[in-house]
C-alpha atoms as a PDB file:
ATOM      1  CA  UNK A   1       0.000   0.000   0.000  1.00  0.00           C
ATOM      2  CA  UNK A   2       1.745   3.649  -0.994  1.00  0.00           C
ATOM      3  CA  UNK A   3       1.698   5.512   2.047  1.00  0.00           C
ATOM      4  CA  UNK A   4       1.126   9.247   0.881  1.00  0.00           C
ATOM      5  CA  UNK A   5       3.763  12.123   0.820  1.00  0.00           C
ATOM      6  CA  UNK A   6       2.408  14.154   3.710  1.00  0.00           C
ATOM      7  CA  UNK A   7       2.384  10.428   5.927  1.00  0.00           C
ATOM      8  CA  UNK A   8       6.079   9.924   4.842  1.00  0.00           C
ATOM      9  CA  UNK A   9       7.155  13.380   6.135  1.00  0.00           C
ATOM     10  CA  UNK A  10       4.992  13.422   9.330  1.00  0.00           C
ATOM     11  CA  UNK A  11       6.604   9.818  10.063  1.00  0.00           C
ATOM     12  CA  UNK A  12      10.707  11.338   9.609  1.00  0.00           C
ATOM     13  CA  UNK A  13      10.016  13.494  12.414  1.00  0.00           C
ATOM     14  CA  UNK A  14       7.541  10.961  15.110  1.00  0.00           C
ATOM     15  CA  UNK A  15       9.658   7.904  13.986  1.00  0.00           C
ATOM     16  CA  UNK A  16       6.744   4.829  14.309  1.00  0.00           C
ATOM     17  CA  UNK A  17       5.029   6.514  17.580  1.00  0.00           C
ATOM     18  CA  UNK A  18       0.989   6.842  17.439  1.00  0.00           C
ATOM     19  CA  UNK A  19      -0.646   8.658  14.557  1.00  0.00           C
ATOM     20  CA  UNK A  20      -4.180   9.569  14.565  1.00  0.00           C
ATOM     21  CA  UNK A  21      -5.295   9.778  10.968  1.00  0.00           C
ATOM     22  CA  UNK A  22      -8.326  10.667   9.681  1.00  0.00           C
ATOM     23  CA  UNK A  23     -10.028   8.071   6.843  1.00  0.00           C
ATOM     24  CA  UNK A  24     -12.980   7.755   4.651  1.00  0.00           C
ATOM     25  CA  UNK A  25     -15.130   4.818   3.474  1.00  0.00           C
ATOM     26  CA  UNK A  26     -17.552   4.511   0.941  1.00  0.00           C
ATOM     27  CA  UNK A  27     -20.641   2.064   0.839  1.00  0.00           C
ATOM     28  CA  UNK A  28     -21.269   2.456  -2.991  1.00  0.00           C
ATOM     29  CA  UNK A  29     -24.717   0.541  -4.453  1.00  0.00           C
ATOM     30  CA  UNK A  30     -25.047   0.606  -8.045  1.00  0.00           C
ATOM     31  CA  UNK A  31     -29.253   1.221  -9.612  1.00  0.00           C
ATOM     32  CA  UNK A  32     -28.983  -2.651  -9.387  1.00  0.00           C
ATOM     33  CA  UNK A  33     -28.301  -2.087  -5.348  1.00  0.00           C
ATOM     34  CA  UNK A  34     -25.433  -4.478  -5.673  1.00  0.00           C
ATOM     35  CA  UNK A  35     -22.423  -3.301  -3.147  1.00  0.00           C
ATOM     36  CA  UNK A  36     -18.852  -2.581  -4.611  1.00  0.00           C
ATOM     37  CA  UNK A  37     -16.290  -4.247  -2.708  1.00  0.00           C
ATOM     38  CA  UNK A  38     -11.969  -4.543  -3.124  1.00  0.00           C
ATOM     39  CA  UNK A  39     -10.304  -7.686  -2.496  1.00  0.00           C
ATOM     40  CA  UNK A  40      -7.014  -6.065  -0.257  1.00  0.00           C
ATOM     41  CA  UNK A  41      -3.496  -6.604  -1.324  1.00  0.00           C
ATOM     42  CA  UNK A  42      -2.168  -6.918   2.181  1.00  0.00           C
ATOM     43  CA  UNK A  43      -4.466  -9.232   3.758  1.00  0.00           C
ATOM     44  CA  UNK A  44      -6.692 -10.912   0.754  1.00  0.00           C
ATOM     45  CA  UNK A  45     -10.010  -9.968   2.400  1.00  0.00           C
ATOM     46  CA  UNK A  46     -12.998  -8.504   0.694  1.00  0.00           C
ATOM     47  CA  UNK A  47     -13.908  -4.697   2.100  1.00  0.00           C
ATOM     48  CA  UNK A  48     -15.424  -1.537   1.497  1.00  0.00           C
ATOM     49  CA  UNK A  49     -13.558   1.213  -0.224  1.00  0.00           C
ATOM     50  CA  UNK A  50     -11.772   3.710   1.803  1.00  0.00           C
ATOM     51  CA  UNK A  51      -8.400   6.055   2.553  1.00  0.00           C
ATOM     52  CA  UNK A  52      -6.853   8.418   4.555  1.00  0.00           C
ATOM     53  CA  UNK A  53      -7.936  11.716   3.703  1.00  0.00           C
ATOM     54  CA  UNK A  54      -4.454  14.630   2.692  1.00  0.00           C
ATOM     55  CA  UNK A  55      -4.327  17.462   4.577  1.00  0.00           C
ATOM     56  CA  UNK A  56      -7.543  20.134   4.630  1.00  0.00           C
ATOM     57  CA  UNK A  57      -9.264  17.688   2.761  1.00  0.00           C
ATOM     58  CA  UNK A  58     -13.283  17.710   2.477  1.00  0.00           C
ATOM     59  CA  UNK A  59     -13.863  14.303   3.148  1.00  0.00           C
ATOM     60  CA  UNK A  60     -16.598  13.194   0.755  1.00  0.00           C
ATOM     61  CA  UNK A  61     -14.199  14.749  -2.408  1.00  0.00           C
ATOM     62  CA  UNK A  62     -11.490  12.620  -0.814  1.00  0.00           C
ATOM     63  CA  UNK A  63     -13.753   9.320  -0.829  1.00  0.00           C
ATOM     64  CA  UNK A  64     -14.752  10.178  -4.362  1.00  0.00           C
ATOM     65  CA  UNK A  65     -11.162  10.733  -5.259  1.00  0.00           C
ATOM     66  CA  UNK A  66      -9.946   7.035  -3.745  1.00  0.00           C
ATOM     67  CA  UNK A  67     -12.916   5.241  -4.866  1.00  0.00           C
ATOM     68  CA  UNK A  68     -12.147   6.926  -8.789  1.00  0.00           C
ATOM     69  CA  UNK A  69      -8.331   6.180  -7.782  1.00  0.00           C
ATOM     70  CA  UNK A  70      -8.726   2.593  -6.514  1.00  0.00           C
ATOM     71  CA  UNK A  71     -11.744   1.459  -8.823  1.00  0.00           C
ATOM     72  CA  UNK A  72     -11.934   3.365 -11.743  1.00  0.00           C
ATOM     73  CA  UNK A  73     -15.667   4.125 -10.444  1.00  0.00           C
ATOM     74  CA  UNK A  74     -17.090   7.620 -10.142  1.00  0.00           C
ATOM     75  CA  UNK A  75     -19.462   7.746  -7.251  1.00  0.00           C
ATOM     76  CA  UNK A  76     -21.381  10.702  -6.041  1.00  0.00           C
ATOM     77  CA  UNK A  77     -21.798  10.702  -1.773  1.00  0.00           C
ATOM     78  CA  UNK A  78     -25.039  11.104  -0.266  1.00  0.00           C
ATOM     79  CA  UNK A  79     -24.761  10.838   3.140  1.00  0.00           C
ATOM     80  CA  UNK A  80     -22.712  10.334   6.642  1.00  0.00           C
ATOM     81  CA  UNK A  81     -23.921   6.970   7.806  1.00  0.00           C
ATOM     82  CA  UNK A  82     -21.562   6.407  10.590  1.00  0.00           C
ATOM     83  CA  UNK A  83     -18.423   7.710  12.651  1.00  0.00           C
ATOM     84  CA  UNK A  84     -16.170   5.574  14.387  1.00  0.00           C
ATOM     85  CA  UNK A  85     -12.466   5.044  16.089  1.00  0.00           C
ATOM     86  CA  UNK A  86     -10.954   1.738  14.711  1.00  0.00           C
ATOM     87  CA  UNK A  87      -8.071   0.211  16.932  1.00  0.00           C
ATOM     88  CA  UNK A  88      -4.848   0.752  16.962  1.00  0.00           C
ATOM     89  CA  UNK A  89      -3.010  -0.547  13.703  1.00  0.00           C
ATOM     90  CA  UNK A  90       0.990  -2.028  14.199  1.00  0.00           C
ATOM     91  CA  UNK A  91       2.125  -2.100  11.143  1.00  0.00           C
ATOM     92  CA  UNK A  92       4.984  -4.579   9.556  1.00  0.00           C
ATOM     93  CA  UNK A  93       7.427  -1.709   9.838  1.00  0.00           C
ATOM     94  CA  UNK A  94       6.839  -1.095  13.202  1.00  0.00           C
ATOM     95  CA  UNK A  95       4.536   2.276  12.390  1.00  0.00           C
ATOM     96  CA  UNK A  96       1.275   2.487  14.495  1.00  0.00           C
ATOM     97  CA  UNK A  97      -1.771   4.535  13.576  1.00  0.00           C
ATOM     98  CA  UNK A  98      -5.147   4.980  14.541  1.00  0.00           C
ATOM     99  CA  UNK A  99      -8.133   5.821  12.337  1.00  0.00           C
ATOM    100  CA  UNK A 100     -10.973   8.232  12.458  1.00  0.00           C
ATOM    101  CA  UNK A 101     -13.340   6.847   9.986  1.00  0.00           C
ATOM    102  CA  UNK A 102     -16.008   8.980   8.586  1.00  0.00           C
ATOM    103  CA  UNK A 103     -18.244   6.433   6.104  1.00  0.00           C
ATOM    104  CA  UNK A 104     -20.818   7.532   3.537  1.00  0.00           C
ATOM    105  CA  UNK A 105     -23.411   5.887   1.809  1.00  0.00           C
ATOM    106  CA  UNK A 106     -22.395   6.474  -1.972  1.00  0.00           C
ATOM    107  CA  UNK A 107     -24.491   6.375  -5.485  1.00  0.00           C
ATOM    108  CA  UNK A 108     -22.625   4.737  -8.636  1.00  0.00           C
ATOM    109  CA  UNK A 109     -22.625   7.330 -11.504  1.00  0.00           C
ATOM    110  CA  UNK A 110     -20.551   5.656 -14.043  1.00  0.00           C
ATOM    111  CA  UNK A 111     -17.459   3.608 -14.844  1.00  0.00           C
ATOM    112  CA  UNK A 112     -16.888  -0.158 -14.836  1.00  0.00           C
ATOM    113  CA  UNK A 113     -14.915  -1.055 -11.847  1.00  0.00           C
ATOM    114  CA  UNK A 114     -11.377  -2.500 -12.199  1.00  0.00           C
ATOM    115  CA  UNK A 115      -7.868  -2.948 -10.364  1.00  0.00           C
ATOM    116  CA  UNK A 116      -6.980   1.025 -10.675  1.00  0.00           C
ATOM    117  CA  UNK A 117      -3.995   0.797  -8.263  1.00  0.00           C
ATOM    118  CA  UNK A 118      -2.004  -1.482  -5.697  1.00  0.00           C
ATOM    119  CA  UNK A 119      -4.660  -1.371  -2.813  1.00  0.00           C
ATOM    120  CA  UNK A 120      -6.229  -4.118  -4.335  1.00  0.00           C
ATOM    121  CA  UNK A 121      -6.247  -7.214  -6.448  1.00  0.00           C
ATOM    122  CA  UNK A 122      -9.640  -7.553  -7.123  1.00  0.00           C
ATOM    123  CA  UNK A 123     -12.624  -5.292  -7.061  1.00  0.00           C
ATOM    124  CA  UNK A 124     -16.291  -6.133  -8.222  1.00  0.00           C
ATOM    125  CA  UNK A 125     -20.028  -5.014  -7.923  1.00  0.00           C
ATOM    126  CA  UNK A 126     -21.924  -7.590  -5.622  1.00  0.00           C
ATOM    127  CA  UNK A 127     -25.804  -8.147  -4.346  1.00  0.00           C
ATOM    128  CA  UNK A 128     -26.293  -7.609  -0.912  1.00  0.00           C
ATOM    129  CA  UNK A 129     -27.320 -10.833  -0.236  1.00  0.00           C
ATOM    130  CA  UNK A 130     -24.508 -12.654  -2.141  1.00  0.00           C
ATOM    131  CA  UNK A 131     -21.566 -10.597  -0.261  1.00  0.00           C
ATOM    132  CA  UNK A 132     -17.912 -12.478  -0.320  1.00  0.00           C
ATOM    133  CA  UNK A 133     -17.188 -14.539   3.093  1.00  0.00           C
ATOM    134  CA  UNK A 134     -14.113 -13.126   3.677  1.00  0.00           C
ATOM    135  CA  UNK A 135     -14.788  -9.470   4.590  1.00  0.00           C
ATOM    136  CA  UNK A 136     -12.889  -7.256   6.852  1.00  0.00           C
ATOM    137  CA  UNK A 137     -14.975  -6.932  10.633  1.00  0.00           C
ATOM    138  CA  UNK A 138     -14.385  -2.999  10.197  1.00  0.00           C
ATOM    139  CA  UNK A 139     -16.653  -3.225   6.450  1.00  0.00           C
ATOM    140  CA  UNK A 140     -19.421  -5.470   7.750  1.00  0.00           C
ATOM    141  CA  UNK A 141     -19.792  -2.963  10.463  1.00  0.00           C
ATOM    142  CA  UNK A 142     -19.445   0.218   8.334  1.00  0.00           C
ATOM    143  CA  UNK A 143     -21.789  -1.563   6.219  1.00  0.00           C
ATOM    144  CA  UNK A 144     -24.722  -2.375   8.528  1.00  0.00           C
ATOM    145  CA  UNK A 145     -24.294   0.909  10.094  1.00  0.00           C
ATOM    146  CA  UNK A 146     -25.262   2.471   6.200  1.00  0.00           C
ATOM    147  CA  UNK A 147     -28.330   0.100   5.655  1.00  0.00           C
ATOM    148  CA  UNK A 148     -29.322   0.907   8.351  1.00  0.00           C
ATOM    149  CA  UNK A 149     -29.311   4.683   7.828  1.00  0.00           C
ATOM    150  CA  UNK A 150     -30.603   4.123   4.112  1.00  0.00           C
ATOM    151  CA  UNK A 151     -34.031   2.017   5.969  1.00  0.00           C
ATOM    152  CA  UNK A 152     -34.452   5.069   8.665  1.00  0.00           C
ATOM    153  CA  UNK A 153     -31.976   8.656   7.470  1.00  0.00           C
ATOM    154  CA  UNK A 154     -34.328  10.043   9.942  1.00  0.00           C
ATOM    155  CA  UNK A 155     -31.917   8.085  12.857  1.00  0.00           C
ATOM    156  CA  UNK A 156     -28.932   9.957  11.608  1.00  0.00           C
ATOM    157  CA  UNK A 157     -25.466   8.981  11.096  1.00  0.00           C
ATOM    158  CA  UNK A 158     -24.226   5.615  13.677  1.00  0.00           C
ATOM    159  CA  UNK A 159     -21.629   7.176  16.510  1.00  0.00           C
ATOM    160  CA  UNK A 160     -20.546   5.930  19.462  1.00  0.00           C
ATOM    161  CA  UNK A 161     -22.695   7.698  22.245  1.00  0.00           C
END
């Protein structure tokens, strides 16, 4: 996975100590309401598309930008669906970070997916009820959390409380 520039130059002067980084997710349903979902290079699981966000970033143009980036799919947001604090990540290099994760519920407006980058080795368009079996515990989550806004928006976004 590239790590991005501003990552790189924050890391040179905290060495591998904590970083708290904020990152996006997008639950995008095509007309068909099928779900499209990346198969990750690092650990081979099935999950939602997401990213950390570059400095002064507006969130939902920085999911639209990684889902275009990582899928070749342009999506439109339409609405927070949940905000949560993942754990505590150790990476291979000894770098830890922790994630704020903002998730939207997204609408496909056009492009066929594909591999776009490294992130992934697969990515593909699938009905809710026929969802890979190897998904990541942070996606299923992310993902009931927008279903559930999409049945009731009147609830609101999913936060801790």
């Amino acid at each position: 996975m590239p790590v991005p520039p501003f990552i790189t130059a924050l890391r040179a002067h905290v060495g591998h100590d904590l970083l708290w980084l904020p990152g996006v997710t997008g639950v995008v349903l095509d007309d068909a309401g099928r779900l499209l979902l990346g198969r990750r290079a690092d650990n081979g699981l099935w999950a939602l598309i997401s990213g950390i966000l570059e400095p002064g970033e507006e969130p939902a143009h920085g999911l639209v930008r990684e889902i275009a980036e990582e899928t070749g799919v342009r999506a439109e947001v339409v609405a927070l669906t949940s905000v949560s604090s993942g754990d505590r990540v150790t990476y291979p290099n000894g770098d830890v970070s922790q994630y704020l994760d903002l998730t939207f519920l997204c609408r496909h407006v056009d492009g066929e997916a594909f591999v776009a980058d490294d992130e992934s080795t697969e990515v593909g368009w699938f009905a809710l009820e026929a969802l890979p079996g190897r998904i990541t515990a942070s996606s299923r989550s992310r993902l009931a959390a927008a279903l559930a806004y999409r049945e009731d928006p009147t609830a609101g976004p999913a936060f801790a409380r």
